[in-house]
N, C-alpha and C. Protein backbone atom coordinates (compact mmCIF):
# COMPACT_ATOMS: atom_id res chain seq x y z
N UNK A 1 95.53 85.52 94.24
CA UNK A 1 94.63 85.14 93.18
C UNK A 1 93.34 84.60 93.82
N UNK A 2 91.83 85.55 93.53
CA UNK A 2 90.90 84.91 94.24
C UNK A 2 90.61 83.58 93.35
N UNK A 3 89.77 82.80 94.29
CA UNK A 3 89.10 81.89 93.58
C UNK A 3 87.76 82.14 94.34
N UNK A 4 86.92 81.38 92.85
CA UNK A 4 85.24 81.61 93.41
C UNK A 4 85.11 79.96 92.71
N UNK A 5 83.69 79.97 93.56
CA UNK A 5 82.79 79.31 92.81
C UNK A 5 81.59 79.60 92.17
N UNK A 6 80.88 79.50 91.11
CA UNK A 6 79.71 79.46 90.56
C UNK A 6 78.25 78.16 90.64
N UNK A 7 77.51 78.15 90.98
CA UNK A 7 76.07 76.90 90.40
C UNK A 7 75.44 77.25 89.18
N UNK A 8 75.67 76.40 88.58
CA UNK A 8 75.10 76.92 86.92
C UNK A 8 75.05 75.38 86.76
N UNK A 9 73.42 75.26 86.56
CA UNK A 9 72.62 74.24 86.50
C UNK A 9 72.04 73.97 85.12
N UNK A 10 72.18 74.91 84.45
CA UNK A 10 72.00 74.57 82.90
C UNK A 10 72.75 74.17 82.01
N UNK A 11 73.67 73.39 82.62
CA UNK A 11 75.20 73.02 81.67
C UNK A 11 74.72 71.53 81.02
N UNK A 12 74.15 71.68 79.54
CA UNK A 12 73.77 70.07 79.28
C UNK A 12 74.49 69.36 78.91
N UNK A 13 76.04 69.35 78.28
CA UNK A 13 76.78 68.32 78.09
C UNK A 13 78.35 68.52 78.30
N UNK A 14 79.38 67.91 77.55
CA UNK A 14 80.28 67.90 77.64
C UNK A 14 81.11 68.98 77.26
N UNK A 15 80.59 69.06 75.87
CA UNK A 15 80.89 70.23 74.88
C UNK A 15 80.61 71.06 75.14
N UNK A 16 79.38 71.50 75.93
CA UNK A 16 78.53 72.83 76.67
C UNK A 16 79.73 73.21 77.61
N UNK A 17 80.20 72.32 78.53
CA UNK A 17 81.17 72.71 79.51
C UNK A 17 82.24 73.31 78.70
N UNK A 18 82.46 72.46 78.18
CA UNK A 18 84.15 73.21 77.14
C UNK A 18 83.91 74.63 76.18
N UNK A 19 82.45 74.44 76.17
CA UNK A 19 82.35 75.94 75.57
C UNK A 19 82.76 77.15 76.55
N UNK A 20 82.11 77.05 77.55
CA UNK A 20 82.25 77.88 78.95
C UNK A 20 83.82 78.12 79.51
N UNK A 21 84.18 77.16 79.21
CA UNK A 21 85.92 77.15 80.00
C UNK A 21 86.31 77.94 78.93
N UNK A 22 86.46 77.89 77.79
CA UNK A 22 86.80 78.87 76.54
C UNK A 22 85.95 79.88 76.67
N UNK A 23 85.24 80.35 76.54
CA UNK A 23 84.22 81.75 77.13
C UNK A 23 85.04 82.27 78.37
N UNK A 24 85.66 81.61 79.70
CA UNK A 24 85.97 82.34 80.42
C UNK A 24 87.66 82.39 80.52
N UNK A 25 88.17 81.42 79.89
CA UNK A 25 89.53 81.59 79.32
C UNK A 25 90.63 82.75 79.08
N UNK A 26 89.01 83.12 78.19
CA UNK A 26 89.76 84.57 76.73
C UNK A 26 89.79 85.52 77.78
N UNK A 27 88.86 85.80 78.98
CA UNK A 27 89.14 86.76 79.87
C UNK A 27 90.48 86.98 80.34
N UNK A 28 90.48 88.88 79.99
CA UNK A 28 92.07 88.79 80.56
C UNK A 28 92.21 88.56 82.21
N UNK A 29 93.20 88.25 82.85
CA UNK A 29 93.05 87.69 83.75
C UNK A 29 92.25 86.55 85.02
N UNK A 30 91.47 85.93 84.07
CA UNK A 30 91.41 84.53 84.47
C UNK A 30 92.44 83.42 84.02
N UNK A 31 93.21 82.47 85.16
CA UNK A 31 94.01 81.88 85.47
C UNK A 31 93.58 80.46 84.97
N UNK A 32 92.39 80.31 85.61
CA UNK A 32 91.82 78.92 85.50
C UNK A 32 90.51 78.93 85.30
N UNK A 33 89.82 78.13 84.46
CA UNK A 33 88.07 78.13 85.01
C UNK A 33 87.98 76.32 84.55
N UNK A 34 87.42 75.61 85.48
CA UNK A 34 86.85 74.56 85.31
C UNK A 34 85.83 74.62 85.47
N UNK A 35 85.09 73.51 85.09
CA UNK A 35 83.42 73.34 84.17
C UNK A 35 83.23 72.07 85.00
N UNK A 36 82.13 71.67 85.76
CA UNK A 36 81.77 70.35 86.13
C UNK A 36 80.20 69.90 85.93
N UNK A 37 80.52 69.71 84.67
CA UNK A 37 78.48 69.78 84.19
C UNK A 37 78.23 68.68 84.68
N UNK A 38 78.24 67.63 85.86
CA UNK A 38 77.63 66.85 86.37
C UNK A 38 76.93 67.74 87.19
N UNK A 39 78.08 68.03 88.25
CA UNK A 39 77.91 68.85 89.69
C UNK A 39 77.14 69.87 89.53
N UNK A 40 76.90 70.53 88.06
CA UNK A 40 76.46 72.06 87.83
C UNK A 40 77.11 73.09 88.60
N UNK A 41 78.79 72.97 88.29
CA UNK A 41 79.72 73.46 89.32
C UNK A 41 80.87 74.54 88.22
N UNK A 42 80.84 75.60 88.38
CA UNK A 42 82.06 76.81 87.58
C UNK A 42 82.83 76.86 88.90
N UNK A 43 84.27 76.69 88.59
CA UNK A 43 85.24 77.07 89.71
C UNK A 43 85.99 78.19 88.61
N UNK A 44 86.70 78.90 89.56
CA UNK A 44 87.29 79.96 88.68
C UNK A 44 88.41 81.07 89.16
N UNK A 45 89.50 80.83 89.03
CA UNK A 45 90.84 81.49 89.25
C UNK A 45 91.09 82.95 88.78
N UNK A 46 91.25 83.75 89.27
CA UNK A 46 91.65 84.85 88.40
C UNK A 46 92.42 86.18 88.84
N UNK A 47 93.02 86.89 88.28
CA UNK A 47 93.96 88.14 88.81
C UNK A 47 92.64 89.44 88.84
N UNK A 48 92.55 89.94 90.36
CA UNK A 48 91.64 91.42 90.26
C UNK A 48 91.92 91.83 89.41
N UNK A 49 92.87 92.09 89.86
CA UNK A 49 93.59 93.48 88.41
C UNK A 49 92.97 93.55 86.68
N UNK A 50 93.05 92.08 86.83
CA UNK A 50 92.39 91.89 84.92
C UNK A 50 91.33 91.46 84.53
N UNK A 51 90.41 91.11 85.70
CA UNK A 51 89.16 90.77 85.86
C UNK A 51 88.35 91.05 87.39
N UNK A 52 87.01 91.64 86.70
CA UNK A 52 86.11 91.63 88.25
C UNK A 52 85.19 90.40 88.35
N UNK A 53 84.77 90.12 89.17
CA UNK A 53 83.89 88.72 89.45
C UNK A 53 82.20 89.65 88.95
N UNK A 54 82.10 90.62 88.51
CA UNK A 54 81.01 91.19 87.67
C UNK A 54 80.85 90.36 86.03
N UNK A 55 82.37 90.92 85.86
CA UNK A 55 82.53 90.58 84.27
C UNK A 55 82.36 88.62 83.79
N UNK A 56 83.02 87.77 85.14
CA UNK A 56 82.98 86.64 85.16
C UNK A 56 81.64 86.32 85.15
N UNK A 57 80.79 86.56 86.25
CA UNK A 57 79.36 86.54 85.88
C UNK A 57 78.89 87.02 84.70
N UNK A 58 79.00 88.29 84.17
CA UNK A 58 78.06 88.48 83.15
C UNK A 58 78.86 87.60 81.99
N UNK A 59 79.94 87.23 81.78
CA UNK A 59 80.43 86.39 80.60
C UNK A 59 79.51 84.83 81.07
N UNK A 60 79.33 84.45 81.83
CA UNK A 60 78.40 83.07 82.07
C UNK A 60 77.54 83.08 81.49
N UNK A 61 76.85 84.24 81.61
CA UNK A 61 75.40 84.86 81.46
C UNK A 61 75.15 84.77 79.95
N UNK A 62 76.53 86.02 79.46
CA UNK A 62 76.47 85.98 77.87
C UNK A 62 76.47 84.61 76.97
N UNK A 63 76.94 83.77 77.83
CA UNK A 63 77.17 82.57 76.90
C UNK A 63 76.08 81.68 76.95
N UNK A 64 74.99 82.16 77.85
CA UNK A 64 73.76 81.46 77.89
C UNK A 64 73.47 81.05 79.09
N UNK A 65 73.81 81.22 80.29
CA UNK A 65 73.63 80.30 81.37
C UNK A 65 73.32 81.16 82.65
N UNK A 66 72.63 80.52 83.93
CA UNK A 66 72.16 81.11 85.08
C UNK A 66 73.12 80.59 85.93
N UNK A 67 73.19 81.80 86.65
CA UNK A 67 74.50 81.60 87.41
C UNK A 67 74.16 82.07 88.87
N UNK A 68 74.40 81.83 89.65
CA UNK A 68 74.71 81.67 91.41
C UNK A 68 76.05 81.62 91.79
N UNK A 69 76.46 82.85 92.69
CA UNK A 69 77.79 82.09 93.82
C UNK A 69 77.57 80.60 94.45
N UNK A 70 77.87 79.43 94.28
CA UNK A 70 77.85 78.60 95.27
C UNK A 70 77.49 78.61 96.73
N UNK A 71 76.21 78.50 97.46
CA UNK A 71 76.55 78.57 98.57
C UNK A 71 77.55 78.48 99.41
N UNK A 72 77.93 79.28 100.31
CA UNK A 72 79.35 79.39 101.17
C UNK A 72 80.36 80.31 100.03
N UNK A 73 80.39 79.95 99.08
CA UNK A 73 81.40 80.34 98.13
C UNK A 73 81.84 82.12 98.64
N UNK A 74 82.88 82.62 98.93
CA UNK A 74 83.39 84.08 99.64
C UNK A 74 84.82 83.81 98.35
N UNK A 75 84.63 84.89 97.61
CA UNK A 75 85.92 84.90 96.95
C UNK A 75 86.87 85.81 97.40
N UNK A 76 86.58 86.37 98.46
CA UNK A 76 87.50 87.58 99.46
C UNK A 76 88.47 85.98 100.59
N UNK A 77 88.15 84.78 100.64
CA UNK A 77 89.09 84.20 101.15
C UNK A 77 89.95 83.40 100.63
N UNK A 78 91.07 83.29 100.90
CA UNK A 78 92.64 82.65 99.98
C UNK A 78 92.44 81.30 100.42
């Protein structure tokens, strides 16, 4: 199961975050997604098979937000 990270710096509150974790939830095969709208931080769990890290990005996107891999962030390592 890769994991990535995201920088998404436009996250303004609490509720904004919890919108996003539900936005990336419903994806089939995401495992996990946590929201850290202090950090401006998306972490995010998920099965290849049922998701590409394309679709994870553009669902960020769709829900309103600018998104970056985290510097360092390589979701090809376990």
């Amino acid at each position: 199961m890769p994991d990535v990270t995201f920088t998404v710096t436009d996250i303004s509150d609490a509720e904004d975050a919890t919108k996003l974790e539900r936005a990336l939830a419903r994806l089939d095969g995401v495992r996990l997604a946590n929201v850290d709208s202090e950090k401006g931080l998306v972490a995010v769990s998920y099965d290849e098979g049922g998701v590409g890290l394309e679709k994870i990005e553009t669902t960020m996107r769709e829900a309103g937000h600018e998104v970056e891999p985290s510097p360092g962030a390589d979701p090809d390592v376990d």
